[in-house]
PDB file of N, CA and C in Angstrom:
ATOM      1  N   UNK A   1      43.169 119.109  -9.148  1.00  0.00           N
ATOM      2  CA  UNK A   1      44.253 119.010  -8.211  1.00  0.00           C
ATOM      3  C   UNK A   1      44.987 120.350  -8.157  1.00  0.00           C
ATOM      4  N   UNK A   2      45.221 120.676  -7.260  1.00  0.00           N
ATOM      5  CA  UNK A   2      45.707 122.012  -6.457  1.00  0.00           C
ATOM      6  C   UNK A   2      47.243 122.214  -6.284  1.00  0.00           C
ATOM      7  N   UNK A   3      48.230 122.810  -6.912  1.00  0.00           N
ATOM      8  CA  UNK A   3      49.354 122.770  -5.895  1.00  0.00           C
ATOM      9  C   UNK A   3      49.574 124.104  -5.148  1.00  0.00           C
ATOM     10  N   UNK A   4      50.321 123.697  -4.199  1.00  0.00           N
ATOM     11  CA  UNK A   4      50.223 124.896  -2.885  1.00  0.00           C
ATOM     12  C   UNK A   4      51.913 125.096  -2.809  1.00  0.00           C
ATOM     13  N   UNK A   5      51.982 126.496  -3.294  1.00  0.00           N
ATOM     14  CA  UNK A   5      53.449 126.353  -3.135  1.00  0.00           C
ATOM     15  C   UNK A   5      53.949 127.182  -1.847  1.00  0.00           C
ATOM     16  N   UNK A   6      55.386 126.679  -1.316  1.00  0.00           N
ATOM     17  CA  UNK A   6      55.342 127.263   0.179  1.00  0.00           C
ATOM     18  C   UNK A   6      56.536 127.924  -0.143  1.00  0.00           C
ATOM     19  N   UNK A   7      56.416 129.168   1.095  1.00  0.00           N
ATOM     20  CA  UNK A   7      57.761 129.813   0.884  1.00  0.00           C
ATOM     21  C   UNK A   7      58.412 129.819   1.988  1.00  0.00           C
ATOM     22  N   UNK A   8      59.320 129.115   2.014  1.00  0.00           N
ATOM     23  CA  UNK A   8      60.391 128.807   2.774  1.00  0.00           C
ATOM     24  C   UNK A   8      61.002 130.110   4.217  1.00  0.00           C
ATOM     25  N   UNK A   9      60.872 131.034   3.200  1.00  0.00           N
ATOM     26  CA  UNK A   9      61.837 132.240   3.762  1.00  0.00           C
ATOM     27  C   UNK A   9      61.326 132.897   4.442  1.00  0.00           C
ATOM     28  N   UNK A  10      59.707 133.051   4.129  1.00  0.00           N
ATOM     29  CA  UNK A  10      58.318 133.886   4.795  1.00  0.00           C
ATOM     30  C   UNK A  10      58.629 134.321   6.174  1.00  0.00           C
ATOM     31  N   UNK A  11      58.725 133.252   7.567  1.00  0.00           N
ATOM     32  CA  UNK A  11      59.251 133.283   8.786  1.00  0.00           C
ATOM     33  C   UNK A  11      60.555 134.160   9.425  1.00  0.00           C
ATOM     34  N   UNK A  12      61.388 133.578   8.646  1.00  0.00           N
ATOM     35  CA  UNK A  12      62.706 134.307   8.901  1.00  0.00           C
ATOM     36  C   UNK A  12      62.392 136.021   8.444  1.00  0.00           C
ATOM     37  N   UNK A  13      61.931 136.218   7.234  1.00  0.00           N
ATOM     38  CA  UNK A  13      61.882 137.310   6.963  1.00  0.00           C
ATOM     39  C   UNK A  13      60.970 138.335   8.173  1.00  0.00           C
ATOM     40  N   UNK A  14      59.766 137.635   8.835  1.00  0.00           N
ATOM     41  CA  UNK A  14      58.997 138.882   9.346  1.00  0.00           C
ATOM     42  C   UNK A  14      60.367 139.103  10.733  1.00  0.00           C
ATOM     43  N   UNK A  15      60.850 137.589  11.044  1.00  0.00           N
ATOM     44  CA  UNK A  15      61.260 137.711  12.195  1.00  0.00           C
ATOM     45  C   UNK A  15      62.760 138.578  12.322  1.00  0.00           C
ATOM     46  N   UNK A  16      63.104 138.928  10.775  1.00  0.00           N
ATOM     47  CA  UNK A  16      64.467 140.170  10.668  1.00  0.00           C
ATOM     48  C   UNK A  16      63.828 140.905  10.550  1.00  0.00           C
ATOM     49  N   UNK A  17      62.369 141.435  10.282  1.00  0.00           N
ATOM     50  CA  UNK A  17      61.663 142.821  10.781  1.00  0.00           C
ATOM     51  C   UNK A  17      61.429 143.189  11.840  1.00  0.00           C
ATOM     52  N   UNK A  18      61.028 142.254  12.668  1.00  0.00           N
ATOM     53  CA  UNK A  18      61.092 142.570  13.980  1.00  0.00           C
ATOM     54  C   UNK A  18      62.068 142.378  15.306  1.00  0.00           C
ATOM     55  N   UNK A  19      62.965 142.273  14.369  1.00  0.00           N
ATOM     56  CA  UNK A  19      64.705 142.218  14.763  1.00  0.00           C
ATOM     57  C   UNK A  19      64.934 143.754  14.883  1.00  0.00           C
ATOM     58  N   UNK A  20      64.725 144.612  13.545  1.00  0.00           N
ATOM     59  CA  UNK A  20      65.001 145.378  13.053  1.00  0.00           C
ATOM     60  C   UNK A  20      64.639 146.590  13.504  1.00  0.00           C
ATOM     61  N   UNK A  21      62.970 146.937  14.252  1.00  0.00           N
ATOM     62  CA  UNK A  21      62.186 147.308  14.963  1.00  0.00           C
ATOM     63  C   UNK A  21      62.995 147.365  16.321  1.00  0.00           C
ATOM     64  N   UNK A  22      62.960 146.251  17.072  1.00  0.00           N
ATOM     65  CA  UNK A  22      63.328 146.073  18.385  1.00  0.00           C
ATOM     66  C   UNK A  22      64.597 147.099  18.606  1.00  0.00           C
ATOM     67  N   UNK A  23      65.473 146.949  17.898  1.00  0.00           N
ATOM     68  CA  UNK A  23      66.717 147.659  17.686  1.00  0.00           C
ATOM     69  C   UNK A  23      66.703 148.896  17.688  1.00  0.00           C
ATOM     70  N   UNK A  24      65.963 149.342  16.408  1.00  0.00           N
ATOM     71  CA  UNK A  24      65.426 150.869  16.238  1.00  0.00           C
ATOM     72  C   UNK A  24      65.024 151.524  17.522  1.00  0.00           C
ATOM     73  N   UNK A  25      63.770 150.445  18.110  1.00  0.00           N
ATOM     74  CA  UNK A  25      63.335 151.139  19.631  1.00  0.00           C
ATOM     75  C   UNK A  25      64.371 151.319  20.313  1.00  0.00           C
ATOM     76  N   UNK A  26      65.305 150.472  20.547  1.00  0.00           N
ATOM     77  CA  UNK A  26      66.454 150.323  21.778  1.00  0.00           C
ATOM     78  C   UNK A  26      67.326 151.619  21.541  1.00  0.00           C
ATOM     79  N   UNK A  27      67.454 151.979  20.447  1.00  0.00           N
ATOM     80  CA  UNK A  27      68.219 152.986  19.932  1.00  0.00           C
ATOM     81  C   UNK A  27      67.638 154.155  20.560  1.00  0.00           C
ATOM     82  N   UNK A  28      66.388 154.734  19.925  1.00  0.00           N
ATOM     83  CA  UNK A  28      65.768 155.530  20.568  1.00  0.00           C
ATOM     84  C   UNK A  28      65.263 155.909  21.943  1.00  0.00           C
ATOM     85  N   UNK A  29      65.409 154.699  22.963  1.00  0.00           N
ATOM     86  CA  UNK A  29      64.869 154.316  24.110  1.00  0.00           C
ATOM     87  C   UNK A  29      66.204 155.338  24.823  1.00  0.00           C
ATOM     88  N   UNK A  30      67.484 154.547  24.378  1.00  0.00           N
ATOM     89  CA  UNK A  30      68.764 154.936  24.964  1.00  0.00           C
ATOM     90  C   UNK A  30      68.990 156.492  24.451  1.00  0.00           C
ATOM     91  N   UNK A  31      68.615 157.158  23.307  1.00  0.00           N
ATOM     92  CA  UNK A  31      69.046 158.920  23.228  1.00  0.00           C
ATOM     93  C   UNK A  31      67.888 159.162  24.234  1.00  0.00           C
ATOM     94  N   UNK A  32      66.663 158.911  24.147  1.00  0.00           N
ATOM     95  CA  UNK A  32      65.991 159.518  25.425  1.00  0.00           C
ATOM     96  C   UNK A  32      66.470 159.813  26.551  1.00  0.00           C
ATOM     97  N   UNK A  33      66.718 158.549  27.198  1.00  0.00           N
ATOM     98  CA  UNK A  33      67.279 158.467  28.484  1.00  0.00           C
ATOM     99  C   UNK A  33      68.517 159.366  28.101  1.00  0.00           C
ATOM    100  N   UNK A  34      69.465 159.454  27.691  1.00  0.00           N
ATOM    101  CA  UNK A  34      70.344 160.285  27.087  1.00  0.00           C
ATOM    102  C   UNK A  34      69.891 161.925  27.650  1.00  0.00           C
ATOM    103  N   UNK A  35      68.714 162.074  26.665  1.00  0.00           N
ATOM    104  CA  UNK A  35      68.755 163.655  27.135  1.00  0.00           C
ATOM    105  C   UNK A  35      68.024 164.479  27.938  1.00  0.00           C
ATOM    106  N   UNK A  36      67.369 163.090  28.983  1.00  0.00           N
ATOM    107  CA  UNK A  36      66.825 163.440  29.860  1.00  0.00           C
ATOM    108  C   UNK A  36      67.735 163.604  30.839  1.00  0.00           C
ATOM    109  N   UNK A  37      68.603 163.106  30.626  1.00  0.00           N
ATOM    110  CA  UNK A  37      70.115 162.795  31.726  1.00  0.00           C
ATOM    111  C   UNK A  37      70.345 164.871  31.689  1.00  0.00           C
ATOM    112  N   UNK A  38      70.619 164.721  30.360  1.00  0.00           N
ATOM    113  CA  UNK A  38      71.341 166.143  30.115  1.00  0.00           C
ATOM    114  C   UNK A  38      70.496 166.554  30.203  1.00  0.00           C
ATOM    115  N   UNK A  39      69.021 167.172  30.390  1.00  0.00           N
ATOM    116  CA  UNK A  39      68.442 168.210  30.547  1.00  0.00           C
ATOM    117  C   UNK A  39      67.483 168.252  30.936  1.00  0.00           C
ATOM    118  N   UNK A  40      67.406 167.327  31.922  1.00  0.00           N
ATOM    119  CA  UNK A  40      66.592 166.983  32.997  1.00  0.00           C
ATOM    120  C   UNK A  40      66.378 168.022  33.971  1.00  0.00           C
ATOM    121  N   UNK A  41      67.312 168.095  34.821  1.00  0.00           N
ATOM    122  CA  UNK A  41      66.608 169.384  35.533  1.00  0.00           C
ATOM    123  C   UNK A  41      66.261 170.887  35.151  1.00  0.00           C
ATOM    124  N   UNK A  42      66.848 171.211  33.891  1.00  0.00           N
ATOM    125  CA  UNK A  42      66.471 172.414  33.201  1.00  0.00           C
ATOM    126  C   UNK A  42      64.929 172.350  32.987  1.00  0.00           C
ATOM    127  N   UNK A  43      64.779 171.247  32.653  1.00  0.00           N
ATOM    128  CA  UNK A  43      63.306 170.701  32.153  1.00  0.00           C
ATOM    129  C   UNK A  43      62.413 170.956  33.407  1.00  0.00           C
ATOM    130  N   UNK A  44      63.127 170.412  34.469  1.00  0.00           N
ATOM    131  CA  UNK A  44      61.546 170.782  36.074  1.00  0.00           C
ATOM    132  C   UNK A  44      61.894 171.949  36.474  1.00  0.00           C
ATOM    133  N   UNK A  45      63.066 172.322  36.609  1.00  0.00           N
ATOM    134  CA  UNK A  45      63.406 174.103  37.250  1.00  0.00           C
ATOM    135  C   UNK A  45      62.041 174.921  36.315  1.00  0.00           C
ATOM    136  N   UNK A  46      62.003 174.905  35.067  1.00  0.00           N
ATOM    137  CA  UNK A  46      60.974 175.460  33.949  1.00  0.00           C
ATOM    138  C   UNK A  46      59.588 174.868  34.393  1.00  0.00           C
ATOM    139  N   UNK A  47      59.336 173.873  34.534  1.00  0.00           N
ATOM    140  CA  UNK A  47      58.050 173.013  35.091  1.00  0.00           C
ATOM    141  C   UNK A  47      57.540 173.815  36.146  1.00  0.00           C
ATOM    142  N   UNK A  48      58.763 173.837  37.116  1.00  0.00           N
ATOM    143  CA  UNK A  48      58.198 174.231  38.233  1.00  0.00           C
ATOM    144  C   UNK A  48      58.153 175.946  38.333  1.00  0.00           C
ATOM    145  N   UNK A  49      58.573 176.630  37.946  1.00  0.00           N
ATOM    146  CA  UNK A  49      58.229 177.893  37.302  1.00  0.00           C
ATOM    147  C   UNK A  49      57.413 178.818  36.555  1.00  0.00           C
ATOM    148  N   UNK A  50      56.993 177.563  35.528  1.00  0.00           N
ATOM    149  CA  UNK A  50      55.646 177.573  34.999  1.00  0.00           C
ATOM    150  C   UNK A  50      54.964 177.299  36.093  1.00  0.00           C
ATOM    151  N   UNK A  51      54.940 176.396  36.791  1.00  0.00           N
ATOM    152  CA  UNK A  51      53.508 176.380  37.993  1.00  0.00           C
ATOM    153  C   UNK A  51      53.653 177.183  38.916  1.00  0.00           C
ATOM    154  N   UNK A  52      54.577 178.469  39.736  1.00  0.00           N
ATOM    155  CA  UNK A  52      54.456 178.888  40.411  1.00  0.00           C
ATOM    156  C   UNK A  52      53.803 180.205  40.200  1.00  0.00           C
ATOM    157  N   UNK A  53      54.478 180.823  38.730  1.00  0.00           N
ATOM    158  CA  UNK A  53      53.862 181.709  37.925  1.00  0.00           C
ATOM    159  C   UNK A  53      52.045 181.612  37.758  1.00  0.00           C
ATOM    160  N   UNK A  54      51.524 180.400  37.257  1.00  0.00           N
ATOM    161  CA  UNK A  54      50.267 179.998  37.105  1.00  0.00           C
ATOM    162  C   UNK A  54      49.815 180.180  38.544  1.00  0.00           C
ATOM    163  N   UNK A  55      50.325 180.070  39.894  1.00  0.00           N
ATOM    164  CA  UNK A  55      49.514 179.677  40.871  1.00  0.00           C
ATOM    165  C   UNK A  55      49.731 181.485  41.315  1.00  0.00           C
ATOM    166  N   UNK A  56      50.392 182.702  40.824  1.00  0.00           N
ATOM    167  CA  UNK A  56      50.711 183.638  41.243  1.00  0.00           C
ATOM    168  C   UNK A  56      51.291 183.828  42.273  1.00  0.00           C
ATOM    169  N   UNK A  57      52.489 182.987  42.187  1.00  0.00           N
ATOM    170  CA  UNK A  57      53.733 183.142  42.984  1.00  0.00           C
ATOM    171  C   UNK A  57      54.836 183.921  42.120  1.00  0.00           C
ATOM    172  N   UNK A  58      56.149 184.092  42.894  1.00  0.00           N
ATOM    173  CA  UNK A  58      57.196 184.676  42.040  1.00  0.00           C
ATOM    174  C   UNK A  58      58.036 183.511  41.522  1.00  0.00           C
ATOM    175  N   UNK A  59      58.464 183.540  40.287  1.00  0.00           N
ATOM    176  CA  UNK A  59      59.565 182.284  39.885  1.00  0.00           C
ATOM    177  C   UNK A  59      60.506 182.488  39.812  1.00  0.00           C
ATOM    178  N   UNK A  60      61.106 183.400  40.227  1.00  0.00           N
ATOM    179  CA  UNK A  60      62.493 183.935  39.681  1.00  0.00           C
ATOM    180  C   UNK A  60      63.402 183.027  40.456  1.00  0.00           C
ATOM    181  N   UNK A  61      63.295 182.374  41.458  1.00  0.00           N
ATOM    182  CA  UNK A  61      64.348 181.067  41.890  1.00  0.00           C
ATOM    183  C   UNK A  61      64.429 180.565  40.954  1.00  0.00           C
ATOM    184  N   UNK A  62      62.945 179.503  40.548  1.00  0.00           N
ATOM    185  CA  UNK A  62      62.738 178.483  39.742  1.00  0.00           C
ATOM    186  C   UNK A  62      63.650 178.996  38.146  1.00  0.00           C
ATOM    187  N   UNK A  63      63.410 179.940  38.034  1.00  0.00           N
ATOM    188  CA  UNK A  63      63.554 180.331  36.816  1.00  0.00           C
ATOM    189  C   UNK A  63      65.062 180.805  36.666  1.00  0.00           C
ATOM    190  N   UNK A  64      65.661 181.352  37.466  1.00  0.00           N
ATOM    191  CA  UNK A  64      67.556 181.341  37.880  1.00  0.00           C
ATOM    192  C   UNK A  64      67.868 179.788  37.755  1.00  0.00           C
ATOM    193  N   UNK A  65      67.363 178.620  38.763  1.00  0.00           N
ATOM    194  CA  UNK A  65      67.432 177.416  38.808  1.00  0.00           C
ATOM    195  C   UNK A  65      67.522 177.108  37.437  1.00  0.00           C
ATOM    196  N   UNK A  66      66.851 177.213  36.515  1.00  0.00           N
ATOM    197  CA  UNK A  66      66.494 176.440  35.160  1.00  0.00           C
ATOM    198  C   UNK A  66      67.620 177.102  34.373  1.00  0.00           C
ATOM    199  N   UNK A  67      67.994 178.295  34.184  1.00  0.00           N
ATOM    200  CA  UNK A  67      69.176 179.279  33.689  1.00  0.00           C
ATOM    201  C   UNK A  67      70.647 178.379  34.285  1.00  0.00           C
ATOM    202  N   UNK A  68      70.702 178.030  35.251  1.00  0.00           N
ATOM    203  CA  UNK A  68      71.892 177.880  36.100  1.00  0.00           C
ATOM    204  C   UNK A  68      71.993 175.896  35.290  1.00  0.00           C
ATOM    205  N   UNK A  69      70.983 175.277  35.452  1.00  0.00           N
ATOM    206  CA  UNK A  69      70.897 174.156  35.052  1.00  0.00           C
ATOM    207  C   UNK A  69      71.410 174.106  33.194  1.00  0.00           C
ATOM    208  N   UNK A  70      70.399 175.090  32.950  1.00  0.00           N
ATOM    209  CA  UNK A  70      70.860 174.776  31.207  1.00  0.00           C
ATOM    210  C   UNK A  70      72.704 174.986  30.741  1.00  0.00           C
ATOM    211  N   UNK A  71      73.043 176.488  31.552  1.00  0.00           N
ATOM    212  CA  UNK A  71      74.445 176.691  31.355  1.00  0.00           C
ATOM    213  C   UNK A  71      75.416 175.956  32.157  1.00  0.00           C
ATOM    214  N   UNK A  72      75.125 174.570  32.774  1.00  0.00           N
ATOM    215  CA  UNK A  72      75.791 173.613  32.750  1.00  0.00           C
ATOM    216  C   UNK A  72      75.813 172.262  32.053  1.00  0.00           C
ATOM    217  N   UNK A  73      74.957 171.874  31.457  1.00  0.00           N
ATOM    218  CA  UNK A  73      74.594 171.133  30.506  1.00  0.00           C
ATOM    219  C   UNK A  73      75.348 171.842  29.175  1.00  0.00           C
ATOM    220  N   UNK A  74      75.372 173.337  28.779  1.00  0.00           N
ATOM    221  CA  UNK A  74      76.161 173.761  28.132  1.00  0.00           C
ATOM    222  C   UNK A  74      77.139 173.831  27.858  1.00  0.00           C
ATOM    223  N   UNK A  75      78.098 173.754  28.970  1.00  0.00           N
ATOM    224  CA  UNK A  75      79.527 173.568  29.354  1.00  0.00           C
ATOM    225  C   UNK A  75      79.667 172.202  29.266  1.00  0.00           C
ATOM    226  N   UNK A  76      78.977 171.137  29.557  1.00  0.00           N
ATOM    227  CA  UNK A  76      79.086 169.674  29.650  1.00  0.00           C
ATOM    228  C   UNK A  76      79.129 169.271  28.355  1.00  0.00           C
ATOM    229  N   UNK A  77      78.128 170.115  27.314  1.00  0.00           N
ATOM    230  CA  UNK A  77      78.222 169.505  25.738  1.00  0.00           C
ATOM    231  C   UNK A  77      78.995 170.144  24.875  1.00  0.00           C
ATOM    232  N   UNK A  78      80.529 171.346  25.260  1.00  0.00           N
ATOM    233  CA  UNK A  78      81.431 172.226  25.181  1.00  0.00           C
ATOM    234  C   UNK A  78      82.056 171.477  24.837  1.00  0.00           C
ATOM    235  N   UNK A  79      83.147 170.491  25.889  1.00  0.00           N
ATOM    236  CA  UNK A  79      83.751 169.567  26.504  1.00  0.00           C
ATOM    237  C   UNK A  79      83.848 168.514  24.660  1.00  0.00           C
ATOM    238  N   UNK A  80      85.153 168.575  24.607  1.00  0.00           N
ATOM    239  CA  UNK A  80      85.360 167.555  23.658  1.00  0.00           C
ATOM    240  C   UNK A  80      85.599 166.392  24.225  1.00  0.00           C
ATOM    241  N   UNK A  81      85.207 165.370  23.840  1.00  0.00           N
ATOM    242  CA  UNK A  81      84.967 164.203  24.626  1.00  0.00           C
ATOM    243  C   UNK A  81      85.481 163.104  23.174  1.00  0.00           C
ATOM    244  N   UNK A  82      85.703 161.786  24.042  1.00  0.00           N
ATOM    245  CA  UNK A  82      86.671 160.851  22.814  1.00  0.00           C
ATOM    246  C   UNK A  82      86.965 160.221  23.917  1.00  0.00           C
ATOM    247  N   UNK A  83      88.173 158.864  23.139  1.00  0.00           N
ATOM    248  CA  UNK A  83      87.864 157.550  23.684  1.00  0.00           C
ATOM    249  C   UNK A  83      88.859 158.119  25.218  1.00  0.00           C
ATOM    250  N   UNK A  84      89.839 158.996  24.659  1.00  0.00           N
ATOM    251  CA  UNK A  84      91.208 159.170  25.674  1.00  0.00           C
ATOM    252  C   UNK A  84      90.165 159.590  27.040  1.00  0.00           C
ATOM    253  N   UNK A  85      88.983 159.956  27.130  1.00  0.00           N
ATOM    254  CA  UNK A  85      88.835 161.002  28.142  1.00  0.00           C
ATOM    255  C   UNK A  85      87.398 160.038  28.439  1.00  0.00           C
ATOM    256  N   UNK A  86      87.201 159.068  28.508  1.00  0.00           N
ATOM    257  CA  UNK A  86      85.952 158.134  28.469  1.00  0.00           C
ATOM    258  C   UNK A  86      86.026 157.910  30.062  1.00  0.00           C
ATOM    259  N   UNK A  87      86.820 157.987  30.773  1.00  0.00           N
ATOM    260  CA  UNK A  87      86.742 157.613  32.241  1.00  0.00           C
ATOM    261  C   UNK A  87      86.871 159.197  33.154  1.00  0.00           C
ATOM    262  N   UNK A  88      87.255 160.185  32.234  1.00  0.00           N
ATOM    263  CA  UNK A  88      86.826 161.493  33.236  1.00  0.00           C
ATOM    264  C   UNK A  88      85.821 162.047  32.935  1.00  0.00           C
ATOM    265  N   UNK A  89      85.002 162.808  33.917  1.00  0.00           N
ATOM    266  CA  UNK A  89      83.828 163.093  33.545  1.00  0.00           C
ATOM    267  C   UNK A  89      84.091 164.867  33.599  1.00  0.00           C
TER     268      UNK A  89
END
């Protein structure tokens, strides 16, 4: 005769791991979106600069564009920010 012992807690436990997970992602999901917000167009002004360069065009728009983009994102992350100032941008 066999006894089979059960563990009660087994369930709950994987299912606060993958509580735990889900969260983590959401976290990370949201700084992404985050700093794509902020440096998003620095990011294609450069994209597209790199490809005009590659196709032997001139980039120097693209590439002013991407300069002009980053040193406002610069000034934007300057900016002391807190709860008082949460509704001006």
């Amino acid at each position: 005769m066999q006894i089979k012992h059960l563990r009660l807690g087994a369930g709950r436990q994987r299912g606060q791991g993958m509580t735990e997970y889900i969260i983590i992602t959401a976290l990370i999901a949201i700084a992404a979106i985050a700093a794509i917000t902020a440096f998003g167009g620095t990011v294609r002004s450069g994209v597209a600069g790199m490809a005009k360069e590659l196709s032997g065009e001139s980039a120097t728009q693209s590439i002013n564009r991407a300069q002009n983009t980053a040193s406002d994102a610069q000034t934007e992350a300057d900016k002391t920010k807190g709860m008082d100032a949460y509704n001006n941008k």
